[in-house]
PDB file of N, CA and C in Angstrom:
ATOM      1  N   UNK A   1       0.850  -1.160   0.000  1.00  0.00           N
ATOM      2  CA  UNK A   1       0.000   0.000   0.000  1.00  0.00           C
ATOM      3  C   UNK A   1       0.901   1.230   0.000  1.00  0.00           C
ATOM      4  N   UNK A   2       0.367   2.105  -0.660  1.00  0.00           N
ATOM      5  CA  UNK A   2       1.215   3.462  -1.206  1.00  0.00           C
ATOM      6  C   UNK A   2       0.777   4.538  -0.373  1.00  0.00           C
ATOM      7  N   UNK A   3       0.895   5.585   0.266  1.00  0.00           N
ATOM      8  CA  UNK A   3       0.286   6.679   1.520  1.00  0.00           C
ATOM      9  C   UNK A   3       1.092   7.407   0.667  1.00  0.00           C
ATOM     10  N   UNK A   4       0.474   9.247   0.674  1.00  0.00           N
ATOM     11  CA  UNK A   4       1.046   9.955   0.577  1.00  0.00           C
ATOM     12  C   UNK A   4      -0.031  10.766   0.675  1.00  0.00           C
ATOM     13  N   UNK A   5       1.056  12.364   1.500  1.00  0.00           N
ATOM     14  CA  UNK A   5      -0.242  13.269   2.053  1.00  0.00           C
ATOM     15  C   UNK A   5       0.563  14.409   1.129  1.00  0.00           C
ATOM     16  N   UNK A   6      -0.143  15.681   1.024  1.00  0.00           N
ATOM     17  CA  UNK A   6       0.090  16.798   0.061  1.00  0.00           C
ATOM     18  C   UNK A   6      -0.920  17.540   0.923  1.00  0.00           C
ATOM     19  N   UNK A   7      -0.235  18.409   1.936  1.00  0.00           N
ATOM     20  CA  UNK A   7      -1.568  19.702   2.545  1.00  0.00           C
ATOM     21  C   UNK A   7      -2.619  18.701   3.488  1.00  0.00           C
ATOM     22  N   UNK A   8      -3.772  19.394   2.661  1.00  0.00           N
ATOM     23  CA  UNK A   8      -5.115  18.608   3.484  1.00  0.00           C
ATOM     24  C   UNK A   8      -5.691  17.783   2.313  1.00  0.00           C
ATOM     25  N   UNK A   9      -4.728  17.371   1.232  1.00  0.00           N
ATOM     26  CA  UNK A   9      -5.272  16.236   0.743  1.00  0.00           C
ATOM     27  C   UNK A   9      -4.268  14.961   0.971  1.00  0.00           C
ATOM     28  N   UNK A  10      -4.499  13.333   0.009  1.00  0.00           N
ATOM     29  CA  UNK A  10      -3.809  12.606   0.694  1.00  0.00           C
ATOM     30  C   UNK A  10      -4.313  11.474  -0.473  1.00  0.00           C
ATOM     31  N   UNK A  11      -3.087  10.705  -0.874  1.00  0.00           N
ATOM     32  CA  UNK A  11      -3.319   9.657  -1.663  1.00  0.00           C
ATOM     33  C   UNK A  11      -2.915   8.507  -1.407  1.00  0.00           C
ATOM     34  N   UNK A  12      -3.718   7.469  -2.006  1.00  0.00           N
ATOM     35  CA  UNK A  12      -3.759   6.095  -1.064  1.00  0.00           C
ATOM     36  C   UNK A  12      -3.788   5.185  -2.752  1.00  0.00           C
ATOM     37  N   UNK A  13      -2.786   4.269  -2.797  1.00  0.00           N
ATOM     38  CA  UNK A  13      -2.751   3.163  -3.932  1.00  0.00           C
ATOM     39  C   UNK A  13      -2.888   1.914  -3.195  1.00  0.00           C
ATOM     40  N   UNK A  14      -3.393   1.040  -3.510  1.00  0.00           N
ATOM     41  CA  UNK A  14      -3.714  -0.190  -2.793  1.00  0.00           C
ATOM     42  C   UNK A  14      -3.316  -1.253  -3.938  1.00  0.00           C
ATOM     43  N   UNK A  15      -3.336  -0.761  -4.920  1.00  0.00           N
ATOM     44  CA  UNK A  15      -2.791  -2.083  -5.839  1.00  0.00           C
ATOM     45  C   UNK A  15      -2.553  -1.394  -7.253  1.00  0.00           C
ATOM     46  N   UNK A  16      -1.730  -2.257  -7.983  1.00  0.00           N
ATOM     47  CA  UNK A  16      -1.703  -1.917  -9.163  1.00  0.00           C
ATOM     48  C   UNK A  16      -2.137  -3.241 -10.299  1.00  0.00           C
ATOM     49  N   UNK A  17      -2.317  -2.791 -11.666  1.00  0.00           N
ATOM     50  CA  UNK A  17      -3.233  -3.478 -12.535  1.00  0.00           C
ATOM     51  C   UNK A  17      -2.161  -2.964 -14.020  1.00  0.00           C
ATOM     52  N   UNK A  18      -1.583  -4.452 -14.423  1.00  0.00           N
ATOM     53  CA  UNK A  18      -0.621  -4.291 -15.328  1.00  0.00           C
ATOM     54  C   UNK A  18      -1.415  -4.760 -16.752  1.00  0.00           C
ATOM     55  N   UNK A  19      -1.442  -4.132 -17.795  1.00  0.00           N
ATOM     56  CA  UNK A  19      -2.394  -4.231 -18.927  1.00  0.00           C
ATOM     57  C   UNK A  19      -0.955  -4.285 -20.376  1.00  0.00           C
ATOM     58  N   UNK A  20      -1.353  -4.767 -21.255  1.00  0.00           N
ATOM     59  CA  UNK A  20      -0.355  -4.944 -22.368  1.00  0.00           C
ATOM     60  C   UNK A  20      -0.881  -3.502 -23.546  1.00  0.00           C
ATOM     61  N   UNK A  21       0.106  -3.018 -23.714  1.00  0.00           N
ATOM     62  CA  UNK A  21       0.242  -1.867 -25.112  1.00  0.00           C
ATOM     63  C   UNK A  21       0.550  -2.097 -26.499  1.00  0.00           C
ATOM     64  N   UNK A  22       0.599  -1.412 -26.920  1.00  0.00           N
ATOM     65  CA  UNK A  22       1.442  -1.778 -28.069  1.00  0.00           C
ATOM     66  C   UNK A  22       3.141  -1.640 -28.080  1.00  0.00           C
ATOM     67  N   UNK A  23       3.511  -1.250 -27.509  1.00  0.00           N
ATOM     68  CA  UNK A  23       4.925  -1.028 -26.851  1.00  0.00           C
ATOM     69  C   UNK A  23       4.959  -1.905 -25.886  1.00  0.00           C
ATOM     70  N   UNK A  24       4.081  -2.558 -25.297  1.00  0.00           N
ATOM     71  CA  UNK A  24       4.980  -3.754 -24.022  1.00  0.00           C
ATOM     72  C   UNK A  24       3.878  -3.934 -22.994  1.00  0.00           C
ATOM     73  N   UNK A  25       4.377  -3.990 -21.839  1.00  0.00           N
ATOM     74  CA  UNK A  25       3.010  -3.894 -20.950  1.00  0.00           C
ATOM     75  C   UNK A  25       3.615  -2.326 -19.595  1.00  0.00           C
ATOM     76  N   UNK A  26       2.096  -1.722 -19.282  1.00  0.00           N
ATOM     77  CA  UNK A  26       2.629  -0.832 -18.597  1.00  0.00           C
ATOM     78  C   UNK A  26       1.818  -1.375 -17.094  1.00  0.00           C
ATOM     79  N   UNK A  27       1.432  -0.577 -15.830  1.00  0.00           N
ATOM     80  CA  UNK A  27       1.164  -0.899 -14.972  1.00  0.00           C
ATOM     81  C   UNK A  27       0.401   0.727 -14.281  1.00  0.00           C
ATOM     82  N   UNK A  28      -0.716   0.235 -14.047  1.00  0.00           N
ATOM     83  CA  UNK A  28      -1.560   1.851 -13.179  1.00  0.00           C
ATOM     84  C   UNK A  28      -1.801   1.993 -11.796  1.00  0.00           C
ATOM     85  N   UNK A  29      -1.726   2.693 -11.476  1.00  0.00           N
ATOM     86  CA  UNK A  29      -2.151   1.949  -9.727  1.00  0.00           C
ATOM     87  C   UNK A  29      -3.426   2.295  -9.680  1.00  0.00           C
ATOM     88  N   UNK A  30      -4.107   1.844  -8.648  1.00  0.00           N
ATOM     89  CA  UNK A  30      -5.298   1.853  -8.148  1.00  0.00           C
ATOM     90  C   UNK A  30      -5.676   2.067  -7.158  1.00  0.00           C
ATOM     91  N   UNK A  31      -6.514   3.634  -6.730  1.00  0.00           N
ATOM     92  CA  UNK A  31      -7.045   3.632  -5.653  1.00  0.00           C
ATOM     93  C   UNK A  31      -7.477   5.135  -5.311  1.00  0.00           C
ATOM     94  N   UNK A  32      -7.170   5.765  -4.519  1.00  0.00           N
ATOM     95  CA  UNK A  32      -7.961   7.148  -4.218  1.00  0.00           C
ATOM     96  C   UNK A  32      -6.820   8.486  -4.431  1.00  0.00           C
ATOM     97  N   UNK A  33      -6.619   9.252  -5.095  1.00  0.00           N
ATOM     98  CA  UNK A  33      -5.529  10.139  -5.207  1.00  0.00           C
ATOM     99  C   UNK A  33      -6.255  11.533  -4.951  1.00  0.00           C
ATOM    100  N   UNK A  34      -5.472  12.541  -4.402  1.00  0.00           N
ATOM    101  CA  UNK A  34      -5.993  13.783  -3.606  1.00  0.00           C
ATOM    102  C   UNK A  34      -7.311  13.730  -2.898  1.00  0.00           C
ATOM    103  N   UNK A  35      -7.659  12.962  -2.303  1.00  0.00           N
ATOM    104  CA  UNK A  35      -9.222  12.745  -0.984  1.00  0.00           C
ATOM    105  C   UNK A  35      -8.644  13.508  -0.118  1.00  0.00           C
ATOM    106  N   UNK A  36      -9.674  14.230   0.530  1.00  0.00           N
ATOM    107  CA  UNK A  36      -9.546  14.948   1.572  1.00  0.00           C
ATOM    108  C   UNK A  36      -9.486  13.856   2.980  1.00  0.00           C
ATOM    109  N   UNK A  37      -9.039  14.199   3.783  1.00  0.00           N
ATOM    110  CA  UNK A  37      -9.301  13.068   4.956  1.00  0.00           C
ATOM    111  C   UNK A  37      -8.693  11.877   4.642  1.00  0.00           C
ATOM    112  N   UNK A  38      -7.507  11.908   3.685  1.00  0.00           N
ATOM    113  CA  UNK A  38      -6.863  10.174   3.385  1.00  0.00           C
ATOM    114  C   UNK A  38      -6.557   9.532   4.645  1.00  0.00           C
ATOM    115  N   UNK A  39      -6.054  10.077   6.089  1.00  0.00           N
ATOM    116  CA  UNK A  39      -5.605   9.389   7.413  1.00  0.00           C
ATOM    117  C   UNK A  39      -6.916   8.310   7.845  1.00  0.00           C
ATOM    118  N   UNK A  40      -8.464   8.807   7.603  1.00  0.00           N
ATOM    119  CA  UNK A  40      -9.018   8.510   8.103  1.00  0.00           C
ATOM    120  C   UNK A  40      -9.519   7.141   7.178  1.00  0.00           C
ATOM    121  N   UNK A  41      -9.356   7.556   6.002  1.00  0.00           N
ATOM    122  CA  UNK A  41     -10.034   6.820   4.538  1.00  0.00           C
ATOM    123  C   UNK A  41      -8.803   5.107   4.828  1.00  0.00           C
ATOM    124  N   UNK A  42      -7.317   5.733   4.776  1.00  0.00           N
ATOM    125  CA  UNK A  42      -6.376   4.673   5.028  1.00  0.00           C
ATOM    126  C   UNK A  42      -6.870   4.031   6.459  1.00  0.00           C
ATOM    127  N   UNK A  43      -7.154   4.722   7.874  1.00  0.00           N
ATOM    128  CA  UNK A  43      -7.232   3.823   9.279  1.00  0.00           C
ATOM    129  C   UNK A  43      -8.676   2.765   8.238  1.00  0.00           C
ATOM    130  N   UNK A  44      -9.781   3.678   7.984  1.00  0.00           N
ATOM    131  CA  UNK A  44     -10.862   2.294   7.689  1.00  0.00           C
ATOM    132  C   UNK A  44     -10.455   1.180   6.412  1.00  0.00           C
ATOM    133  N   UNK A  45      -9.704   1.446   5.754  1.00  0.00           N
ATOM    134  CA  UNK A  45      -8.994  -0.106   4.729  1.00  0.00           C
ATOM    135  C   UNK A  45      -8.081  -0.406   5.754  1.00  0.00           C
ATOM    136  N   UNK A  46      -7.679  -0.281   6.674  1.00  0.00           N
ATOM    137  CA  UNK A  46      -6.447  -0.735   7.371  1.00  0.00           C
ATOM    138  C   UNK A  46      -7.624  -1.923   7.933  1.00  0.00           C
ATOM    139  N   UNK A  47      -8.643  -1.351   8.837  1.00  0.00           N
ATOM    140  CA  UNK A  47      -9.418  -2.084   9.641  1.00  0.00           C
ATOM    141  C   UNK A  47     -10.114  -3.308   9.018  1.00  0.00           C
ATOM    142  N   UNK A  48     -10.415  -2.928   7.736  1.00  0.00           N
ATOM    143  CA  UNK A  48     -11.693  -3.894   6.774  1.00  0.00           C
ATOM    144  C   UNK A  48     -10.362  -4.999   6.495  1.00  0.00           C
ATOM    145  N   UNK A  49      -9.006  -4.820   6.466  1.00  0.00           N
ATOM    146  CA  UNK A  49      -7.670  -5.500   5.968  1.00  0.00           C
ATOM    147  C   UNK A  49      -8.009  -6.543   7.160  1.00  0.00           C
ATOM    148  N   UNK A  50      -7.904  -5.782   8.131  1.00  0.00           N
ATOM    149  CA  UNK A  50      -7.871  -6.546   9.867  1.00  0.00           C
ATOM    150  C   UNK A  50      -8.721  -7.766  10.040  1.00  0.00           C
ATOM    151  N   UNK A  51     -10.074  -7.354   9.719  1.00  0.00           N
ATOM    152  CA  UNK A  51     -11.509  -7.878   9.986  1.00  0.00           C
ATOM    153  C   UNK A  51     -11.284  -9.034   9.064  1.00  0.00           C
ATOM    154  N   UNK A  52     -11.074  -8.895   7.630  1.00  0.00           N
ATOM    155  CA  UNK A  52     -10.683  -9.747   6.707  1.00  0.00           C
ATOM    156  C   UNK A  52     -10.163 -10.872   6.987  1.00  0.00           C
ATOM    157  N   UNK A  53      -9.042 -10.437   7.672  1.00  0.00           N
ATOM    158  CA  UNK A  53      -7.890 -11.453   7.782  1.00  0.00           C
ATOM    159  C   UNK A  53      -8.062 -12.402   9.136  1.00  0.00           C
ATOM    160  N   UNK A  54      -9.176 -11.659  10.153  1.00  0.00           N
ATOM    161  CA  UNK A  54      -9.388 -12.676  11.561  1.00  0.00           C
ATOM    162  C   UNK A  54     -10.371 -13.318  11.142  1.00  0.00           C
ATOM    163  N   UNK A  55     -11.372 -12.703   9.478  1.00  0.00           N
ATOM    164  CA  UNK A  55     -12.304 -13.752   9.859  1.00  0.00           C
ATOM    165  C   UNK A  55     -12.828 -13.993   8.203  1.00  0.00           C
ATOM    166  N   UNK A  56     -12.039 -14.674   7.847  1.00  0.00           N
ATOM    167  CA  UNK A  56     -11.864 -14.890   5.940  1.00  0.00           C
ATOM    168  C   UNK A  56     -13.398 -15.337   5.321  1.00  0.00           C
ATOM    169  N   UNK A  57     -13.766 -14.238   4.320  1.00  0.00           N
ATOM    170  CA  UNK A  57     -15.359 -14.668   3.985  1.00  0.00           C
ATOM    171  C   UNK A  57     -15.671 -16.280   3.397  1.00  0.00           C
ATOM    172  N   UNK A  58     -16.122 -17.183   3.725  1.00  0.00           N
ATOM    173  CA  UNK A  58     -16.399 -18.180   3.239  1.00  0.00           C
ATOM    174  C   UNK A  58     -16.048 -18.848   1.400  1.00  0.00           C
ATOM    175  N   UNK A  59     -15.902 -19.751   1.413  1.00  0.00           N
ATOM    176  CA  UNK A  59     -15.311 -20.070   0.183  1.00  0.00           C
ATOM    177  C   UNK A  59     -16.282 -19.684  -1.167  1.00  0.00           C
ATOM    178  N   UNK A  60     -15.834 -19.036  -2.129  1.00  0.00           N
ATOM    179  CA  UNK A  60     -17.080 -18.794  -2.864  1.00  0.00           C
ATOM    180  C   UNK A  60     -18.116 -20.177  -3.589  1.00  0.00           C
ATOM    181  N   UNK A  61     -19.217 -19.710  -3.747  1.00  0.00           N
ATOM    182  CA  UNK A  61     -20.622 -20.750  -4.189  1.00  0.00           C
ATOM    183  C   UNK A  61     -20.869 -19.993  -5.108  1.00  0.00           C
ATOM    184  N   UNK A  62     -21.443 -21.085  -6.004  1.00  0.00           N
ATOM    185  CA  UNK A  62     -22.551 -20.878  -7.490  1.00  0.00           C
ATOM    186  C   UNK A  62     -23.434 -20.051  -7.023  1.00  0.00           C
ATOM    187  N   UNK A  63     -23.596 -18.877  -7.791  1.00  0.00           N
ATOM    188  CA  UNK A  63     -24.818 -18.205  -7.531  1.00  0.00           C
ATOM    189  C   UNK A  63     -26.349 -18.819  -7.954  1.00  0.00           C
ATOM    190  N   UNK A  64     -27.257 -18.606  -7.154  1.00  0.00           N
ATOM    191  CA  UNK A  64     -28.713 -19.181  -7.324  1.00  0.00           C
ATOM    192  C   UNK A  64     -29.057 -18.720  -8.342  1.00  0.00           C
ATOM    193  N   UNK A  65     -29.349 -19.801  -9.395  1.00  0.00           N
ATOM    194  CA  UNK A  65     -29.985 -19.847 -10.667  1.00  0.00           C
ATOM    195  C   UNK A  65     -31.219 -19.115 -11.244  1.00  0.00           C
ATOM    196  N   UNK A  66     -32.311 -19.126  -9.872  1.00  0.00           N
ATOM    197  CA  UNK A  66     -33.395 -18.547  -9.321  1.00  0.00           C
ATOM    198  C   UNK A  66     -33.729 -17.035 -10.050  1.00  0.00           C
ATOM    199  N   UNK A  67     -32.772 -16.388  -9.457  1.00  0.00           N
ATOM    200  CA  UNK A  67     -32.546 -14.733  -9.479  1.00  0.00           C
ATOM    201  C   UNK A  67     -32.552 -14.302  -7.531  1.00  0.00           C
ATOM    202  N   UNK A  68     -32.424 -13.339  -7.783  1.00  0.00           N
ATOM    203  CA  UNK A  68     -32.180 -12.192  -6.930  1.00  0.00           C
ATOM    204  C   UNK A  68     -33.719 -12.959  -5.983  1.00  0.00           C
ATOM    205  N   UNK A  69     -33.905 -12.788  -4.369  1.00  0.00           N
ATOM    206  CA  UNK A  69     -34.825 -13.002  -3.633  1.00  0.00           C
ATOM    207  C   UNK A  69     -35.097 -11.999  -3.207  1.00  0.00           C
ATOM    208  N   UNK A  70     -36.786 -11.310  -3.080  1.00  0.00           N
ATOM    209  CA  UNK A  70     -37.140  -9.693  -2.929  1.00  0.00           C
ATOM    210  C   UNK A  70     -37.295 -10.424  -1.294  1.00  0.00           C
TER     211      UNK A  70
END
């Protein structure tokens, strides 16, 4: 994860996403650049990282064929 603050804004990369060109392959990052409040935006992905990791969402399943249940 990438942090960087500028004033009262603040940029946060969490991943990057490498795609092919015509020249080769390049790479973008991904995630929130100049947000106001990035300290607070980074503590809540820090936490959802946390929560994640003590309690891993279940293995994925076939979605119901059905549709959507109102």
């Amino acid at each position: 994860m990438f942090f960087t603050e500028d004033g009262d804004r603040a940029t946060i990369h969490f991943a990057k996403r490498q795609r092919r060109t015509r020249r080769g392959i390049t790479s973008d990052d991904i995630g929130f650049e100049r947000i106001a409040e990035g300290r607070a935006v980074l503590s809540l992905i820090r936490q959802v990282q946390a929560r994640m990791k003590a309690a891993p969402l279940p293995p994925h399943t076939e979605p119901d064929d059905r549709g959507p249940r109102l």
